[in-house]
C-alpha atoms as a PDB file:
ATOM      1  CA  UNK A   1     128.520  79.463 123.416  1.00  0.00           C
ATOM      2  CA  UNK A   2     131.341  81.350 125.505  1.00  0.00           C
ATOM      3  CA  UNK A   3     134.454  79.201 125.741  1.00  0.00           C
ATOM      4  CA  UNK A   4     136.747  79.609 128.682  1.00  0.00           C
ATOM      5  CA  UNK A   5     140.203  79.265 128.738  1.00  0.00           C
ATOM      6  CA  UNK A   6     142.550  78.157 131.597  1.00  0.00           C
ATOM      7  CA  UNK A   7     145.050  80.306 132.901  1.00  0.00           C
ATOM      8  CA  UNK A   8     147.829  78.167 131.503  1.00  0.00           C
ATOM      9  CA  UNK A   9     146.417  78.099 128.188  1.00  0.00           C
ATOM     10  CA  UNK A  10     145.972  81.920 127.828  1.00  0.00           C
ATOM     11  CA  UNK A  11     149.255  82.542 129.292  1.00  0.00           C
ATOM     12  CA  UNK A  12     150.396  80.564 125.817  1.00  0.00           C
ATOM     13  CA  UNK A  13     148.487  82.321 123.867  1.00  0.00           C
ATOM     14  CA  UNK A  14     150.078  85.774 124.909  1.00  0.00           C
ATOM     15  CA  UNK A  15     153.270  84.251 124.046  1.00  0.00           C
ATOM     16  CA  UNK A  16     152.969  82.921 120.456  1.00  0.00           C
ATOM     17  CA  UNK A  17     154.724  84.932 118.086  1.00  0.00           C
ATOM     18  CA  UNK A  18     153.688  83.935 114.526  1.00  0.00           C
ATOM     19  CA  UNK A  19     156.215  83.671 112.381  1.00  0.00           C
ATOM     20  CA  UNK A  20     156.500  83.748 107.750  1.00  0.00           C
ATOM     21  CA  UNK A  21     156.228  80.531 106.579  1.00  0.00           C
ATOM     22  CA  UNK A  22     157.008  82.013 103.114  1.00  0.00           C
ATOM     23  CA  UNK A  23     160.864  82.129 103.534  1.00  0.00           C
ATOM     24  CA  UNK A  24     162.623  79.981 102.103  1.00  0.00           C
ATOM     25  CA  UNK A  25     164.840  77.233 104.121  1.00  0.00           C
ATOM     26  CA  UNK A  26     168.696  77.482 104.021  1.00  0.00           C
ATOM     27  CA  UNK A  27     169.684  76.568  99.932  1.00  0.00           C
ATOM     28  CA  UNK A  28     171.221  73.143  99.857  1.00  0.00           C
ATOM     29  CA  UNK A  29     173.134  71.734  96.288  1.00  0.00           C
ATOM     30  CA  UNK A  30     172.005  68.698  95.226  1.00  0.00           C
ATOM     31  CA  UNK A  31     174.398  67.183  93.141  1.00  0.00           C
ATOM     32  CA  UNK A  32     172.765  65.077  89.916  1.00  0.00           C
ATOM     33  CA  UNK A  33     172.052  61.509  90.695  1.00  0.00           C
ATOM     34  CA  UNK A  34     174.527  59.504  87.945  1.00  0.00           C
ATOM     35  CA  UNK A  35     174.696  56.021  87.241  1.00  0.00           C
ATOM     36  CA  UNK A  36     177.487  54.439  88.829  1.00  0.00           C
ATOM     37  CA  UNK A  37     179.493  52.002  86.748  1.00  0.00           C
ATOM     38  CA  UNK A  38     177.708  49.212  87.449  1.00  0.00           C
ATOM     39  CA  UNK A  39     174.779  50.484  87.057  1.00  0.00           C
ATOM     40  CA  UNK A  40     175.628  51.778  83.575  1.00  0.00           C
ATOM     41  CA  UNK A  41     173.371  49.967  80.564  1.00  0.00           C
ATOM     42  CA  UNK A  42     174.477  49.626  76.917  1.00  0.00           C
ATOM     43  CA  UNK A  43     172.049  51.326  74.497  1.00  0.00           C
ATOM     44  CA  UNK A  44     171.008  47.701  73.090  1.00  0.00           C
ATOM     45  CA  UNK A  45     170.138  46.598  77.180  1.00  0.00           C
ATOM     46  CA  UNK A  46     168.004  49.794  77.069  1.00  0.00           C
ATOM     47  CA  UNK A  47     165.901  49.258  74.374  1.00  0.00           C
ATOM     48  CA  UNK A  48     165.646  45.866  75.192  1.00  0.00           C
ATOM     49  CA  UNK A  49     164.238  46.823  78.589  1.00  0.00           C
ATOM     50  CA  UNK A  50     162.027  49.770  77.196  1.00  0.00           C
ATOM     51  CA  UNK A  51     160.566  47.451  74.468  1.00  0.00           C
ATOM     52  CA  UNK A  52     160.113  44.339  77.005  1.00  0.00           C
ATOM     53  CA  UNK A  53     162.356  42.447  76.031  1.00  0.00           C
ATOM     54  CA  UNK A  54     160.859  42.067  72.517  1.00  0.00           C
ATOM     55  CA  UNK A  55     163.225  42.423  69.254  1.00  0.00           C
ATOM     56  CA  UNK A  56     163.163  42.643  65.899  1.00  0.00           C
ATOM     57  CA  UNK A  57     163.863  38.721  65.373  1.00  0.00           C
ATOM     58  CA  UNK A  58     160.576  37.446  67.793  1.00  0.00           C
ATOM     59  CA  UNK A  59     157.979  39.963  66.191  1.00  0.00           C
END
């Protein structure tokens, strides 16, 4: 099956330039996320959340 092409659509096609995808984008820092204050936990509200709220006194 022989496809044809408009004029308009082969003049595009004798434009395209391909171009590496393989380079890498500009290097951007990202500084570390850190907690702010507020969002700062004590090391007991920690384990509390990581063990559900379950301590030694309830088990």
């Amino acid at each position: 099956m022989k496809i044809m092409f408009s004029a308009e659509f082969e003049e595009l096609l004798d434009n395209y330039h391909a171009v590496s995808i393989d380079e890498p984008d500009e290097e951007v820092e990202i500084p570390p996320i850190t907690p702010t204050e507020d969002e700062e936990l004590s090391a007991e509200e920690a384990l509390s959340i990581i063990t559900g709220g379950v301590s030694d006194e309830t088990v």
